[in-house]
C-alpha atoms as a PDB file:
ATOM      1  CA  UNK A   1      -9.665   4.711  22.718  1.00  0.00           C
ATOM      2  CA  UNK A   2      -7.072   5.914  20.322  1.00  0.00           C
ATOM      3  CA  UNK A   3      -4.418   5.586  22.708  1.00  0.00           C
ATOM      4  CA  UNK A   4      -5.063   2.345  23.074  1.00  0.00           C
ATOM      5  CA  UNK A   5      -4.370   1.941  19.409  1.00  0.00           C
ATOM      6  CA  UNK A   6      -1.462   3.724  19.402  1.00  0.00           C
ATOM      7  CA  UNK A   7       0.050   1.116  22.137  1.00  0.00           C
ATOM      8  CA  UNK A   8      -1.172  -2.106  19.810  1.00  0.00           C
ATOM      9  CA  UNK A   9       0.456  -0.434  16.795  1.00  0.00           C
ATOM     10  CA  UNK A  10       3.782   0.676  19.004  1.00  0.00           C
ATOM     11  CA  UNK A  11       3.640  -2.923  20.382  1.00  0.00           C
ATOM     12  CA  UNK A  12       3.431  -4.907  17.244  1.00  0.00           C
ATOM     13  CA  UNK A  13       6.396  -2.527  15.572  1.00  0.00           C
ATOM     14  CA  UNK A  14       4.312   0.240  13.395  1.00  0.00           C
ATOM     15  CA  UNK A  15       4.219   3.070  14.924  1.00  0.00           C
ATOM     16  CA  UNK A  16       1.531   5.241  13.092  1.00  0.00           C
ATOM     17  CA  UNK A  17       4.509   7.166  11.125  1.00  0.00           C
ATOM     18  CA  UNK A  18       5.484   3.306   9.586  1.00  0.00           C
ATOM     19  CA  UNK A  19       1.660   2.728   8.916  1.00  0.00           C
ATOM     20  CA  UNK A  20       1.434   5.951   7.183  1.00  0.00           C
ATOM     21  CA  UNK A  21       4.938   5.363   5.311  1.00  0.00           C
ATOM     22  CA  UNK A  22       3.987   1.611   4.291  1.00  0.00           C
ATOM     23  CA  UNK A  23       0.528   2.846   3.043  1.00  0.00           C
ATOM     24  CA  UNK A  24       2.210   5.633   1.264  1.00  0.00           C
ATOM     25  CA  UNK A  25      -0.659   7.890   3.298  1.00  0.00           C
ATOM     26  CA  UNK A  26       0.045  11.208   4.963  1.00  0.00           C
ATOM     27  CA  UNK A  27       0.890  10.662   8.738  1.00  0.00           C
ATOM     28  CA  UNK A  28      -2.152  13.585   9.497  1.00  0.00           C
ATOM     29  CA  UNK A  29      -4.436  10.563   7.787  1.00  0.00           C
ATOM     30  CA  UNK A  30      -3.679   7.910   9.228  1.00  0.00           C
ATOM     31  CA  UNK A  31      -3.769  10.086  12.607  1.00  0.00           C
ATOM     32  CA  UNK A  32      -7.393  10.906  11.829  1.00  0.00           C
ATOM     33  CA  UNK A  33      -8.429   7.014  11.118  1.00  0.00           C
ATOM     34  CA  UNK A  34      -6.812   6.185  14.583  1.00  0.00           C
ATOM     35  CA  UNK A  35      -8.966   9.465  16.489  1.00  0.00           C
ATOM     36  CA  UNK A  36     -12.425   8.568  15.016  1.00  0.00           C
ATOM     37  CA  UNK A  37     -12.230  11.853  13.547  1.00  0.00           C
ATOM     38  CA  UNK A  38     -12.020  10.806   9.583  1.00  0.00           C
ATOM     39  CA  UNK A  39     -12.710   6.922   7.975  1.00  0.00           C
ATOM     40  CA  UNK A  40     -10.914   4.647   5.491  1.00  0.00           C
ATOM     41  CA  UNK A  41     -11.355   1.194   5.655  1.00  0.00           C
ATOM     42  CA  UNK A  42      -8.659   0.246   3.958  1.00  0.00           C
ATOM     43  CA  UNK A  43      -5.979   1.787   6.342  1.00  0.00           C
ATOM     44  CA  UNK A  44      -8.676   0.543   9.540  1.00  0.00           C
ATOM     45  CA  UNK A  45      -7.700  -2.847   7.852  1.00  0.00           C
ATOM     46  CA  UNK A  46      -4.413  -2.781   7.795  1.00  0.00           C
ATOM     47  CA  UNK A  47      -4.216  -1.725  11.679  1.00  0.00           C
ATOM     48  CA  UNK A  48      -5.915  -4.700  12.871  1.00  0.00           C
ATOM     49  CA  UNK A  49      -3.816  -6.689  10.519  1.00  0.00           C
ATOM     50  CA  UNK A  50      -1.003  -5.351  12.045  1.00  0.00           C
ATOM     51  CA  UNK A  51      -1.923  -5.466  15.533  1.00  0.00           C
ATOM     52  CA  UNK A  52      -3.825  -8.708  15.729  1.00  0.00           C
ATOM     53  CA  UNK A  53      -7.323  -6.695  16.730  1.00  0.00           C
ATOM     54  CA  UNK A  54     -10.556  -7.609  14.858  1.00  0.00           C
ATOM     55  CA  UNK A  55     -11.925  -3.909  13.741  1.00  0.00           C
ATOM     56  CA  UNK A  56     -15.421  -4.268  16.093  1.00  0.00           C
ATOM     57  CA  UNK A  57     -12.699  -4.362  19.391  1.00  0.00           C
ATOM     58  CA  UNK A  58     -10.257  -0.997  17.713  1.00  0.00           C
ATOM     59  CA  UNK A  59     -13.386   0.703  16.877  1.00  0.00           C
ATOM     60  CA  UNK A  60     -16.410  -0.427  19.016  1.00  0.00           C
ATOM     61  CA  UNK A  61     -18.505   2.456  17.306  1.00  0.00           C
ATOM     62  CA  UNK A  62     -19.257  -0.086  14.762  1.00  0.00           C
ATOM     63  CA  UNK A  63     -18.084   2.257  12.122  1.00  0.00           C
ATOM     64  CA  UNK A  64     -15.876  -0.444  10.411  1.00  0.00           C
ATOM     65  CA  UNK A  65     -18.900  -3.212  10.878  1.00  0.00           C
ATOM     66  CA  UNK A  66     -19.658  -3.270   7.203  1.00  0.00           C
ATOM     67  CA  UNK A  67     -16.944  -3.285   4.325  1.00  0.00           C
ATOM     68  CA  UNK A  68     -17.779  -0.279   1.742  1.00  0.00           C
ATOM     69  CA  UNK A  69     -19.876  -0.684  -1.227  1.00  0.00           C
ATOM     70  CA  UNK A  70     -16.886  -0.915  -3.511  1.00  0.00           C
ATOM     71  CA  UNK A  71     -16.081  -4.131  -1.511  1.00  0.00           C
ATOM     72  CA  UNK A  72     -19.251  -5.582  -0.854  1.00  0.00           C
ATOM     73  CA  UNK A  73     -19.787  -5.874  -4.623  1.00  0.00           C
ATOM     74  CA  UNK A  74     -16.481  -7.219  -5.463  1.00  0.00           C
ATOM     75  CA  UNK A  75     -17.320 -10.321  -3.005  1.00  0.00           C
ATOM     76  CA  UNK A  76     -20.494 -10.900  -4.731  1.00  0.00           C
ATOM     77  CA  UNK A  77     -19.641 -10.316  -8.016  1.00  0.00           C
END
């Protein structure tokens, strides 16, 4: 649940504002990632970083299961 989120990321010290400010993202985006209602992996990464949280237990949706294409390639490259 995004709140739940929102209390790892207010626990560890990075309140979504700081995420959005260290990632040099909008605050509205990194909102978004943290609601379901948009998808970067990038800034999905850096919250469970942050908080500690592997992605499959912040987003149990199994949206963040795979790494992108982009990624994917670089590791096998």
């Amino acid at each position: 649940h995004y709140a739940d989120i929102i209390a790892a990321l207010t626990k560890a010290d990075h309140p979504p504002s700081k995420v959005a400010a260290e990632l040099k993202r909008h605050p509205s985006t990194v909102s978004q990632i943290i609601h379901g209602t948009s998808k970067s992996y990038d800034i999905a990464t850096y919250i469970s970083s942050v908080t500690n949280i592997p992605l499959n237990r912040l987003w149990p949706d199994g949206r963040y299961n795979t790494p992108p294409k982009r990624l994917r390639e670089m590791h096998t490259a």
